[in-house]
Protein backbone atom coordinates (compact mmCIF):
# COMPACT_ATOMS: atom_id res chain seq x y z
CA UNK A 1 -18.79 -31.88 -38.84
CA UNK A 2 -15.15 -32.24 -40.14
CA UNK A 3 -15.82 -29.79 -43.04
CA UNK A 4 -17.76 -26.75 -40.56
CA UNK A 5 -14.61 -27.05 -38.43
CA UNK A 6 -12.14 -26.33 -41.31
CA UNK A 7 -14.35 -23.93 -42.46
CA UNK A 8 -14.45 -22.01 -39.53
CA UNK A 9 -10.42 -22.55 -38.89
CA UNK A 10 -10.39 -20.50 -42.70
CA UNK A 11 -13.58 -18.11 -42.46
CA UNK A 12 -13.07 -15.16 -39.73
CA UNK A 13 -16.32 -15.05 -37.53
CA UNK A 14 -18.96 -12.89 -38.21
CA UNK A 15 -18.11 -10.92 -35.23
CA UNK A 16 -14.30 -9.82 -36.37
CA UNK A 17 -15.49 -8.92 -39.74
CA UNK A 18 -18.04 -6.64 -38.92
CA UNK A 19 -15.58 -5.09 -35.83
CA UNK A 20 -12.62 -4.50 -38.90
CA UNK A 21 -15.90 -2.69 -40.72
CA UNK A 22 -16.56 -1.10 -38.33
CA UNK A 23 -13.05 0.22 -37.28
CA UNK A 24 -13.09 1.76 -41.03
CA UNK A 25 -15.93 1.83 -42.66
CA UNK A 26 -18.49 3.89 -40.81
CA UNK A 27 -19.20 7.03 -40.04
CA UNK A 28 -18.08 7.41 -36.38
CA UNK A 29 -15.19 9.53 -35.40
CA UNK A 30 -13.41 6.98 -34.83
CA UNK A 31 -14.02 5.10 -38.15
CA UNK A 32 -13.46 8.22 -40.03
CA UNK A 33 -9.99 9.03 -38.07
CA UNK A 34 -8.69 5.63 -38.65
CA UNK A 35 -9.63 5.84 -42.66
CA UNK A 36 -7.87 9.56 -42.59
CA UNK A 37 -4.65 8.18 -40.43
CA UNK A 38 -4.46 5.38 -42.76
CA UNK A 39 -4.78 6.84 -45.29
CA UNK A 40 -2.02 9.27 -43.93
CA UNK A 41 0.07 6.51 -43.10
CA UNK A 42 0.37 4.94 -46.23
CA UNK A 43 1.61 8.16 -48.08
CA UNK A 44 4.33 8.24 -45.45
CA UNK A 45 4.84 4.48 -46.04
CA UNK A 46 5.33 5.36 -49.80
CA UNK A 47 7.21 8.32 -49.24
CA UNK A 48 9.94 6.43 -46.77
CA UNK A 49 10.06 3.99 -49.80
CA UNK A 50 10.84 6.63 -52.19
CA UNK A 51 13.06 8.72 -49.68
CA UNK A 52 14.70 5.06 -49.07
CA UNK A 53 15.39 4.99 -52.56
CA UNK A 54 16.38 8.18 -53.53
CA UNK A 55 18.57 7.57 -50.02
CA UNK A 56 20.20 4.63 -51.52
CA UNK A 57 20.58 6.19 -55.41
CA UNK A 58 22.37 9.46 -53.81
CA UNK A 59 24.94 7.39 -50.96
CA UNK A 60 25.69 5.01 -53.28
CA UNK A 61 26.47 7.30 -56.23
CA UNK A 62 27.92 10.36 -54.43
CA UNK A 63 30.25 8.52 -52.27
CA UNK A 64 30.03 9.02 -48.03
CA UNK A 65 31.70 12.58 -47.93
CA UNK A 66 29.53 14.12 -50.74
CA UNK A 67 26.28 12.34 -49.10
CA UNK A 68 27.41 13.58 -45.72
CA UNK A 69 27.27 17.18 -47.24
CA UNK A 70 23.81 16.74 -48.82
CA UNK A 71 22.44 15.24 -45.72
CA UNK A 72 23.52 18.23 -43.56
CA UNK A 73 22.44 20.82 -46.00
CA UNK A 74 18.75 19.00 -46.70
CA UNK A 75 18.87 18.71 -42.53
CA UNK A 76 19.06 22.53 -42.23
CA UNK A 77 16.29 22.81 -45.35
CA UNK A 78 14.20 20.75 -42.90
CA UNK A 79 14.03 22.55 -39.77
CA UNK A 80 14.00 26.21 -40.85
CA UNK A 81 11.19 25.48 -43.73
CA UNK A 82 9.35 23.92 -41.36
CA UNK A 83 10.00 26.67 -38.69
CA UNK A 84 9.91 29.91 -40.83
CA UNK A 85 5.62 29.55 -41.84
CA UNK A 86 5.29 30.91 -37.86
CA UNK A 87 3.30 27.42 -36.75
CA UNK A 88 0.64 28.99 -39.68
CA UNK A 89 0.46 25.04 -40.90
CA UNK A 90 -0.61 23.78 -37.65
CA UNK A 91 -2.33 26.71 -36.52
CA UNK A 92 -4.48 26.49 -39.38
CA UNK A 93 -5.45 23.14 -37.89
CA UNK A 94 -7.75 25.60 -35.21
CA UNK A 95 -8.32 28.52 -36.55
CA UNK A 96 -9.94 27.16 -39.51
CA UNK A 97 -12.63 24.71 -37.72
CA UNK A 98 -13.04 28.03 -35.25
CA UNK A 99 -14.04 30.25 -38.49
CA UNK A 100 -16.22 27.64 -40.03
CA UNK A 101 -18.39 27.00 -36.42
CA UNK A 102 -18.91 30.79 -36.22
CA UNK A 103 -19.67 31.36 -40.13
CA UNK A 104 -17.43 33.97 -39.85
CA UNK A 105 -16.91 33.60 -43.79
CA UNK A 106 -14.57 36.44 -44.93
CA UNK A 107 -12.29 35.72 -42.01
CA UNK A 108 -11.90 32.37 -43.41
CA UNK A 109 -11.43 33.49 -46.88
CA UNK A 110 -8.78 35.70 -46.11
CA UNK A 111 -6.50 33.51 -43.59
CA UNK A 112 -6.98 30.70 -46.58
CA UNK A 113 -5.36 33.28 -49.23
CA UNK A 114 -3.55 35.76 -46.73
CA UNK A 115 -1.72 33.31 -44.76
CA UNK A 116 0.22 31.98 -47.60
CA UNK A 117 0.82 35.23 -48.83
CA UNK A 118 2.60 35.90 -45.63
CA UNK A 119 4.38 33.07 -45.30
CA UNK A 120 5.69 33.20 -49.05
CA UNK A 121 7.41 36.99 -48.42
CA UNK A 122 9.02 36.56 -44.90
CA UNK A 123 10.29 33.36 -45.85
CA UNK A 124 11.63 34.51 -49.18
CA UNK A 125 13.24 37.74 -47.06
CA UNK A 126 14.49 35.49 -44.57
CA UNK A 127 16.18 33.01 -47.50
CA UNK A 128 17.86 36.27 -49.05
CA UNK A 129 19.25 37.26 -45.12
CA UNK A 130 20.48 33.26 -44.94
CA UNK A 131 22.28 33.97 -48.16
CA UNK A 132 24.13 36.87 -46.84
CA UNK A 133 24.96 35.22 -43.82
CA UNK A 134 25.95 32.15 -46.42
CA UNK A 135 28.35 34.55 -48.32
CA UNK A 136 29.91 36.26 -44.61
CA UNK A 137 30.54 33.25 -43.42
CA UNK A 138 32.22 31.89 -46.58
CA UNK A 139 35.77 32.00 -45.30
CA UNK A 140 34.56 29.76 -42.27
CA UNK A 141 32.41 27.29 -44.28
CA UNK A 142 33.69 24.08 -45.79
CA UNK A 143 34.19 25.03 -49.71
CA UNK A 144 32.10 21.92 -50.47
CA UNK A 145 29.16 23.13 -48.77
CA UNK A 146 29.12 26.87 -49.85
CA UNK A 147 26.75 26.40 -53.14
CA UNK A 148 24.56 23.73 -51.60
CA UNK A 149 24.12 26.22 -49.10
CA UNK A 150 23.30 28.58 -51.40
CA UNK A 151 20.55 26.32 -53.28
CA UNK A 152 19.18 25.19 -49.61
CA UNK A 153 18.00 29.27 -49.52
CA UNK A 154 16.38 29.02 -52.70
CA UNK A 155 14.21 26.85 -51.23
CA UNK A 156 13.03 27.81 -48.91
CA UNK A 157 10.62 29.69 -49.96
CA UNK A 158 8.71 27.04 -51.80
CA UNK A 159 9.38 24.56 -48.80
CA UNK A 160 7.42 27.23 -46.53
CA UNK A 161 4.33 27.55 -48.78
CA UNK A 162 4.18 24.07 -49.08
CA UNK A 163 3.72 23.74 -45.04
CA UNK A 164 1.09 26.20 -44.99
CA UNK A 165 -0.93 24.55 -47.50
CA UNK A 166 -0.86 21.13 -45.71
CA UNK A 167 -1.84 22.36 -42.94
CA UNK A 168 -5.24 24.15 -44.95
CA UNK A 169 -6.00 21.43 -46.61
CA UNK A 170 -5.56 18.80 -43.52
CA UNK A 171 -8.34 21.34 -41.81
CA UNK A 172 -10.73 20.21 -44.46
CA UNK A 173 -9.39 16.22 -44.43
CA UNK A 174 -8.13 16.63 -47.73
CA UNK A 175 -5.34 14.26 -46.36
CA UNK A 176 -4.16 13.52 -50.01
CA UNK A 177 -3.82 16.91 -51.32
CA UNK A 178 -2.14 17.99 -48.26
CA UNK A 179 0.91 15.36 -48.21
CA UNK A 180 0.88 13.89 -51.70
CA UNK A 181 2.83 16.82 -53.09
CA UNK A 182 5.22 16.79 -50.64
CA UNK A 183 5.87 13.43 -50.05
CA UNK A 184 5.08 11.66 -53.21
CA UNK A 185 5.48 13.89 -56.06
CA UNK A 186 8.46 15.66 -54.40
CA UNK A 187 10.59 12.58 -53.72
CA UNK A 188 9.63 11.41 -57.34
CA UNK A 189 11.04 14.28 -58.82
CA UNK A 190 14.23 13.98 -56.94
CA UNK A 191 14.40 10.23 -57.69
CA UNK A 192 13.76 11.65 -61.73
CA UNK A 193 16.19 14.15 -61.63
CA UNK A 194 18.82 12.39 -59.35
CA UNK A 195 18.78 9.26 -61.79
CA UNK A 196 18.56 11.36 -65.37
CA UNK A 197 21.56 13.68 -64.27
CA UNK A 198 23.79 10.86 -63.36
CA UNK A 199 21.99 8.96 -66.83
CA UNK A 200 23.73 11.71 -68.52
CA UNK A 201 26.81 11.74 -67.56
CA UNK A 202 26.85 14.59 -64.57
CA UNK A 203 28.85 14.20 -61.85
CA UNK A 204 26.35 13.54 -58.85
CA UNK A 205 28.07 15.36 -56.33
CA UNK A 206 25.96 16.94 -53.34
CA UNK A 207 25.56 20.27 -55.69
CA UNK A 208 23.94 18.69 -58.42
CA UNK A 209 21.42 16.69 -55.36
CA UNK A 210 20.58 19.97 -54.10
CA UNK A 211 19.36 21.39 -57.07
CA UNK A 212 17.52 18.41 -58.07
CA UNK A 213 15.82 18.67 -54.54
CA UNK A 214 15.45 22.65 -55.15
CA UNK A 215 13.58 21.95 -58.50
CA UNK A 216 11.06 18.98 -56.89
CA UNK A 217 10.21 21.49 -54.24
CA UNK A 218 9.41 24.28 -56.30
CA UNK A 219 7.28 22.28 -59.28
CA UNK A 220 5.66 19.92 -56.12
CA UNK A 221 4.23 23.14 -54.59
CA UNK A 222 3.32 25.21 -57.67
CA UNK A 223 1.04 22.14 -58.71
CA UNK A 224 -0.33 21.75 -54.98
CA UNK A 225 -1.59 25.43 -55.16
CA UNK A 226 -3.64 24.83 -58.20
CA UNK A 227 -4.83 22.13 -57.26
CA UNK A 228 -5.86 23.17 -53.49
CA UNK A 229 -6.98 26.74 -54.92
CA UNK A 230 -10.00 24.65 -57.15
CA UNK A 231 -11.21 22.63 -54.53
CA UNK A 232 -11.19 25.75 -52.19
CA UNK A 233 -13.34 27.31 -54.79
CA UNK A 234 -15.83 24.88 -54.79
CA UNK A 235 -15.98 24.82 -50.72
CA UNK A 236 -15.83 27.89 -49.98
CA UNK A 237 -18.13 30.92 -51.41
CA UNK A 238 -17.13 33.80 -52.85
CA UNK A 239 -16.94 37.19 -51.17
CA UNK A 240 -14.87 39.87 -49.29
CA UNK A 241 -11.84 38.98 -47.22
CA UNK A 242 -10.91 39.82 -43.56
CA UNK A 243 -7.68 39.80 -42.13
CA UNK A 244 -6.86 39.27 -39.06
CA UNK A 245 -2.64 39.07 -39.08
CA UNK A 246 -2.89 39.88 -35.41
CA UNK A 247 -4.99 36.93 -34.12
CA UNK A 248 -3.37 34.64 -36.37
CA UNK A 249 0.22 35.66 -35.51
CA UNK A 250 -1.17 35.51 -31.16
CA UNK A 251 -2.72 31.83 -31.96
CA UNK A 252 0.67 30.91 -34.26
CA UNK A 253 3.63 32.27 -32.96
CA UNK A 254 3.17 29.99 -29.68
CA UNK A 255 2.94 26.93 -31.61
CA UNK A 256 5.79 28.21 -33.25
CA UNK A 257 7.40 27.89 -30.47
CA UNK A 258 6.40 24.59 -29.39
CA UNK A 259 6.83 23.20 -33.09
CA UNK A 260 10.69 24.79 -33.49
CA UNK A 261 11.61 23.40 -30.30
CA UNK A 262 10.96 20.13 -31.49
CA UNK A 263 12.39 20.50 -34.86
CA UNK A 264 15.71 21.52 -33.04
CA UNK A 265 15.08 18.76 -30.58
CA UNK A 266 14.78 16.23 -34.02
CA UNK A 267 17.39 18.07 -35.78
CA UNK A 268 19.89 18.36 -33.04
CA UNK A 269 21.63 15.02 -33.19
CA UNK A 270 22.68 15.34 -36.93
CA UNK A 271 24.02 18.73 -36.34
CA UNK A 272 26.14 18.36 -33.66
CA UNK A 273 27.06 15.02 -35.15
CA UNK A 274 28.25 16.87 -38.67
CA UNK A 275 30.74 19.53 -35.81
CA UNK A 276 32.50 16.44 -34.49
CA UNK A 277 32.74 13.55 -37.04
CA UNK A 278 33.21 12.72 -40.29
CA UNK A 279 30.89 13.50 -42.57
CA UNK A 280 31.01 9.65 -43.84
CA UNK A 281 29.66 9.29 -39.90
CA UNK A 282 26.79 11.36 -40.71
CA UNK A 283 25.45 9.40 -43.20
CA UNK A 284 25.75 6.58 -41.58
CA UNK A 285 23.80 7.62 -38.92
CA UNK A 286 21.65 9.51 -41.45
CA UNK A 287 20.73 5.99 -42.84
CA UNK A 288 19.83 4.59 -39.47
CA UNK A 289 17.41 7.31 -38.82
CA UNK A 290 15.91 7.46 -42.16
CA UNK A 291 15.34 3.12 -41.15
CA UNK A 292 13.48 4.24 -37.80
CA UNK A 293 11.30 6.70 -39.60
CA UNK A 294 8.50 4.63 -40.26
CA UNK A 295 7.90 4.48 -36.22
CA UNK A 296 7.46 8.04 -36.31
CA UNK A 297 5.02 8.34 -39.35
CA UNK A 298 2.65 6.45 -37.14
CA UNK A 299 2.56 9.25 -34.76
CA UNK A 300 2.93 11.84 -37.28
CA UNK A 301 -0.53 10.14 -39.05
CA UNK A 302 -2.76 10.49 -35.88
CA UNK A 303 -1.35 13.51 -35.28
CA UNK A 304 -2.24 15.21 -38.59
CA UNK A 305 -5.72 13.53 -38.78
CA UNK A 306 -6.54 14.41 -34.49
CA UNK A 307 -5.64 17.49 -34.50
CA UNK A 308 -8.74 19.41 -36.37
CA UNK A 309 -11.05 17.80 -34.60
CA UNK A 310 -9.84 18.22 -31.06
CA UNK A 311 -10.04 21.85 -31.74
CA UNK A 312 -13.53 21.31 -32.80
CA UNK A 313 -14.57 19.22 -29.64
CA UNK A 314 -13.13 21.85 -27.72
CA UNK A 315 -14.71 24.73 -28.82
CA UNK A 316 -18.17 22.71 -28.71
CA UNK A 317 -17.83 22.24 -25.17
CA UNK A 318 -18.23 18.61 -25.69
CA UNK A 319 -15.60 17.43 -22.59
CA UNK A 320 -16.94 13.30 -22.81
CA UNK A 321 -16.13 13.13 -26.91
CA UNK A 322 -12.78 14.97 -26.48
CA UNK A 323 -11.51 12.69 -23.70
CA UNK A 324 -12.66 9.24 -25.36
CA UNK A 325 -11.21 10.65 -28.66
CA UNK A 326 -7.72 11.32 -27.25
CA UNK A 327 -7.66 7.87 -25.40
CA UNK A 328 -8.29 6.63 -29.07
CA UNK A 329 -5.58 8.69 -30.58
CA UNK A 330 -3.53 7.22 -27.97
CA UNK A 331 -4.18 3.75 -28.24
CA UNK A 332 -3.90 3.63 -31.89
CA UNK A 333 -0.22 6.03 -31.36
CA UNK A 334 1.51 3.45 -29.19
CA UNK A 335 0.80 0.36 -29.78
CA UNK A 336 1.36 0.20 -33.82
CA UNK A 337 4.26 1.76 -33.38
CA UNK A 338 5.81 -0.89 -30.85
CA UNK A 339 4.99 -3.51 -33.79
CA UNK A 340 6.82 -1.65 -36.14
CA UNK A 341 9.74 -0.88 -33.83
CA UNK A 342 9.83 -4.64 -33.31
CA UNK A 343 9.67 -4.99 -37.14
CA UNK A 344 12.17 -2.52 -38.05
CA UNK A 345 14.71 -3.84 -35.47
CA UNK A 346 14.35 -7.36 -36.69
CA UNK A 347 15.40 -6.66 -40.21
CA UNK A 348 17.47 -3.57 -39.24
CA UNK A 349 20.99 -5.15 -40.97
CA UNK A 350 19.24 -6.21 -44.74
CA UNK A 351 17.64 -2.55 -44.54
CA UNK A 352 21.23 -0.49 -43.95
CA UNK A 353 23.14 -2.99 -46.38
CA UNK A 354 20.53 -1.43 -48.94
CA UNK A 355 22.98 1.73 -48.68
CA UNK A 356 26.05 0.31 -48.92
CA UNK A 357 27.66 -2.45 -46.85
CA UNK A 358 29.80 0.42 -44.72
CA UNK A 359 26.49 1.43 -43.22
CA UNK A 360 25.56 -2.07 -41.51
CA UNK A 361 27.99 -0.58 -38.39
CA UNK A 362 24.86 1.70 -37.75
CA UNK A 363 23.10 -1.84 -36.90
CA UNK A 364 23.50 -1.27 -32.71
CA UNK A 365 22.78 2.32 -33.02
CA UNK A 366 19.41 1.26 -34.00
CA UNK A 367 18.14 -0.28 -30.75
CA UNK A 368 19.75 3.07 -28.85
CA UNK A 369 17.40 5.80 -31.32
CA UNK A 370 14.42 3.40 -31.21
CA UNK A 371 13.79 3.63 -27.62
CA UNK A 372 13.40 7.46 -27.32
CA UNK A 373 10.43 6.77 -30.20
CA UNK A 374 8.38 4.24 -28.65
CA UNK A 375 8.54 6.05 -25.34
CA UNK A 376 7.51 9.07 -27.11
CA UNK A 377 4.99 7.02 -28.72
CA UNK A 378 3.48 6.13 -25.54
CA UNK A 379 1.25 9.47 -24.93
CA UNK A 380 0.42 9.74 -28.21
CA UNK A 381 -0.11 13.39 -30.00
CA UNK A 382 -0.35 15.08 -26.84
CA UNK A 383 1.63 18.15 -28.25
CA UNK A 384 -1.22 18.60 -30.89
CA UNK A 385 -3.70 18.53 -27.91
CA UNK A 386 -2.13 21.06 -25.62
CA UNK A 387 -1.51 23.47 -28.84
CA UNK A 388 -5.65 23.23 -29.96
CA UNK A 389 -7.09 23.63 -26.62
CA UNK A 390 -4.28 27.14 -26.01
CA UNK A 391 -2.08 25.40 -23.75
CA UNK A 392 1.25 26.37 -26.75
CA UNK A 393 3.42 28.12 -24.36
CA UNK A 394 3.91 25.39 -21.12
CA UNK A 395 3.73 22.93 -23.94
CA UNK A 396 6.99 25.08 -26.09
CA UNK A 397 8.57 25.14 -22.30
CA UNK A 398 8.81 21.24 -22.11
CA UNK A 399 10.10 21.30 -25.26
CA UNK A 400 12.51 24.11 -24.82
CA UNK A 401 13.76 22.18 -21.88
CA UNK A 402 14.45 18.94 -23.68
CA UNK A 403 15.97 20.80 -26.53
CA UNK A 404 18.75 21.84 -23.94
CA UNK A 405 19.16 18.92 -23.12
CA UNK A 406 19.72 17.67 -26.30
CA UNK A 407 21.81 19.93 -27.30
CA UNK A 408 23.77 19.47 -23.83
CA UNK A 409 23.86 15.73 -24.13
CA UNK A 410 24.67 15.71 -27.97
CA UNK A 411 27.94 17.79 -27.23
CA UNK A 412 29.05 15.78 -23.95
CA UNK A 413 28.21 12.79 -25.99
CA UNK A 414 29.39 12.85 -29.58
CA UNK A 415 32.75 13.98 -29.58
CA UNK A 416 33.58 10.56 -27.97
CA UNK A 417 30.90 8.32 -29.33
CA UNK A 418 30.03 9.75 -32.47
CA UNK A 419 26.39 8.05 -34.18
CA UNK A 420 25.97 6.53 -30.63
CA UNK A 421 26.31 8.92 -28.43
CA UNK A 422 24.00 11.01 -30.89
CA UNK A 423 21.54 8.18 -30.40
CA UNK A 424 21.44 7.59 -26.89
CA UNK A 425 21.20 11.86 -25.84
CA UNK A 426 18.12 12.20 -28.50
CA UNK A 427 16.35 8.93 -26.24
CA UNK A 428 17.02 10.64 -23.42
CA UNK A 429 15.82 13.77 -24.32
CA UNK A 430 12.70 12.42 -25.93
CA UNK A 431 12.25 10.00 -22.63
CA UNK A 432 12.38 13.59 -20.47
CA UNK A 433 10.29 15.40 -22.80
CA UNK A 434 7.46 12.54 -22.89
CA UNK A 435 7.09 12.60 -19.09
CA UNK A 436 6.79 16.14 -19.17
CA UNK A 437 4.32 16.38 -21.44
CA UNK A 438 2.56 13.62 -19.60
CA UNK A 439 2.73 15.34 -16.11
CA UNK A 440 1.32 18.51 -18.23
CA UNK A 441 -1.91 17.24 -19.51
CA UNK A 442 -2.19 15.48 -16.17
CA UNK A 443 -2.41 18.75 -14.03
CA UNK A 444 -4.10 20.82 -16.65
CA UNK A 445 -6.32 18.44 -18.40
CA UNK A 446 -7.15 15.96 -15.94
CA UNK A 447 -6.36 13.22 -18.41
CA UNK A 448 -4.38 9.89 -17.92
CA UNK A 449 -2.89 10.17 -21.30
CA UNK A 450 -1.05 6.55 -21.47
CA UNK A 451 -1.90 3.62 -23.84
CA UNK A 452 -3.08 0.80 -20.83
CA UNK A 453 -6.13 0.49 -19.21
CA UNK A 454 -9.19 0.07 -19.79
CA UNK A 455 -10.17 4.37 -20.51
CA UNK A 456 -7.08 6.38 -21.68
CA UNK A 457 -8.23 9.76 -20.31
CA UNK A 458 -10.67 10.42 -17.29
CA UNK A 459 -11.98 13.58 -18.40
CA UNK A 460 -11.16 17.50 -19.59
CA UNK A 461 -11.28 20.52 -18.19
């Protein structure tokens, strides 16, 4: 008797073992989602490992006022190469599963070609206007930051291109091909170039970090095109090609909308933060944020592996599957992320003392950026719901509307309380913009969208 009791303190039961099979290795939506969101998850888990040390190689090496530059510079690559493919990368997320339910073939084989095309010229005219405004403003602009500047419009282009093709290639749950580039190969190459520049005896100030970054952009997405352009030629036959700029532009430029909003809302906090402090302040909040990020990969993993398919449940008509699959999305949203929160807090001072001990003062600022996350963790990806099933434009109001307020709040704040004040108006803001987006879905959707109870979402309409 002795030894079946320790046995079955050490063995799981039958039961758990074939739930944690089933949760990921069948064939339901809901098996399949969480093998795509994990498997999402753990390239942003890798990637926040390698950003973390690439983080850590560049603030330690450049010193905090050279950092500070890079970080603002990289901060304005971010949110205009994400904002400059016109929402193509997450549009692409519907109108692909729409073109592949109707067969309409050479529709689909020109948006998979024409829509990169696209983005890759107005982003590259767009990068050469940014450089003009660059060289206007030149007499204005801190002399440190003029040629970073300059390198951060070179790449844009690349940075735009790469978007686009996630997005394609997440339509078709080629998870890996879609993020690997970009967040594996691409922080590689920095880490490569970062470490072999200063191996050699350059200075690594924030000039030489921005064209290492330029370079792992540009090779990253070169080598994601070939590779995405031979699987799409073994999915996808051979024919004419239809374009349709029109319809893509009038299902994009909405989401657009609703996806720059949020950049700026994300993006906000740093930028205000570089007007009014120090750039050595910067970083050190810079650090704190990059800490917290692996609360928002979470979200950012059921939102690239949901989105597709509540498109597709949409335009099937099938009401019952979409609700119980956004309750799931929810559910599996919230409540990992208020584990890691927990996690992240708990060892928040060893994690910041990996930059350098000056940024273990951006301990407390921790606790103030973490709440906005888990509150916006708490309806899960929501956004990506509204945008699928053509709700973009009330969904780019509530954002538009927290974005003010961020941008209020950042400027009443930070002047006088610098990383925390930062902190503390992007939690509110995020706090304003979840309920919003929860009242939304309520009156439009008819869904409860919160993590608790026993059904997440009551139905769809």
């Amino acid at each position: 008797m002795a030894a079946i009791d320790a046995q079955s303190e050490t063995v799981p039961p039958a039961g758990v073992i074939a739930r944690l099979r089933s949760l990921v290795g069948g064939s339901s939506d809901a098996s399949v989602t969480n093998r795509l969101a994990g498997t999402v998850f753990a390239i942003r888990v890798i990637s926040a490992a390698l950003a973390y040390l690439s983080q850590i190689l560049l603030a330690r090496r450049m010193g905090g006022s050279d950092y500070g530059v890079y970080v603002y510079v990289w901060t304005w690559v971010l949110l205009l190469g994400s904002m400059m493919d016109f929402g193509i990368s997450t549009s692409a997320q519907k109108i692909i599963p729409e073109y592949r339910a109707a067969s309409e073939t050479a529709l689909l084989r020109g948006f998979l070609s024409g829509s990169r095309w696209l983005t890759f010229i107005v982003s590259a005219l767009v990068s050469l206007l940014l450089a003009g405004v660059v060289k206007l403003l030149s007499p204005w602009i801190n002399a440190s930051e003029i040629v970073p500047l300059y390198i951060g419009c070179l790449t844009l282009p690349a940075f735009v291109v790469a978007n686009t093709q996630d997005g394609i290639a997440r339509s078709y749950d080629w998870m890996r091909l879609g993020l690997m580039p970009q967040f594996i190969v691409r922080q590689s190459l920095i880490i490569g170039f970062t470490a072999g520049a200063f191996a050699l005896g350059f200075h690594l100030g924030a000039t030489a970090a921005m064209l290492a970054s330029a370079a792992a952009v540009w090779i990253a997405m070169i080598g994601q095109m070939t590779a995405l352009n031979r699987r799409l030629g073994g999915n996808v036959e051979s024919g004419p090609k239809a374009y349709d700029f029109h319809g893509w532009l009038a299902v994009s430029l909405p989401i657009l909308l609703v996806e720059g909003f949020y950049l700026l809302l994300s993006y906000t906090d740093v930028l205000v933060l570089q007007q009014f402090r120090p750039s050595e302040e910067v970083g050190v909040y810079f650090a704190v944020v990059k800490t917290l990020a692996l609360v928002s990969f979470i979200h950012y993993a059921m939102s690239a592996t949901t989105a597709h398919r509540f498109a597709e449940y949409h335009a099937l008509g099938d009401k019952p599957r979409l609700a119980a699959y956004v309750a799931y999305a929810i559910k599996w949203t919230f409540w990992p992320s208020l584990a890691a929160t927990i996690l992240l807090l708990a060892f928040g001072k060893p994690l910041l003392w990996l930059f350098g001990p000056q940024f273990v003062v951006g301990y407390d600022i921790m606790f103030i950026a973490a709440i906005g996350l888990v509150v916006r963790s708490a309806i899960g990806p929501v956004e990506r719901l509204l945008n699928m099933l053509g709700h973009q434009h009330i969904c780019a109001s509530a954002y538009a509307l927290s974005f003010v307020m961020n941008v209020v709040l950042c400027v009443a704040l930070v002047p006088r309380f610098g990383g925390h004040g930062a902190a503390a108006a992007t939690s509110i803001s995020l706090t304003f913009e979840t309920v919003l987006l929860f009242w939304i879905v309520r009156r439009r959707l008819g869904m409860n969208v919160l993590p608790f109870g026993k059904n997440g979402a009551e139905g769809a309409s």
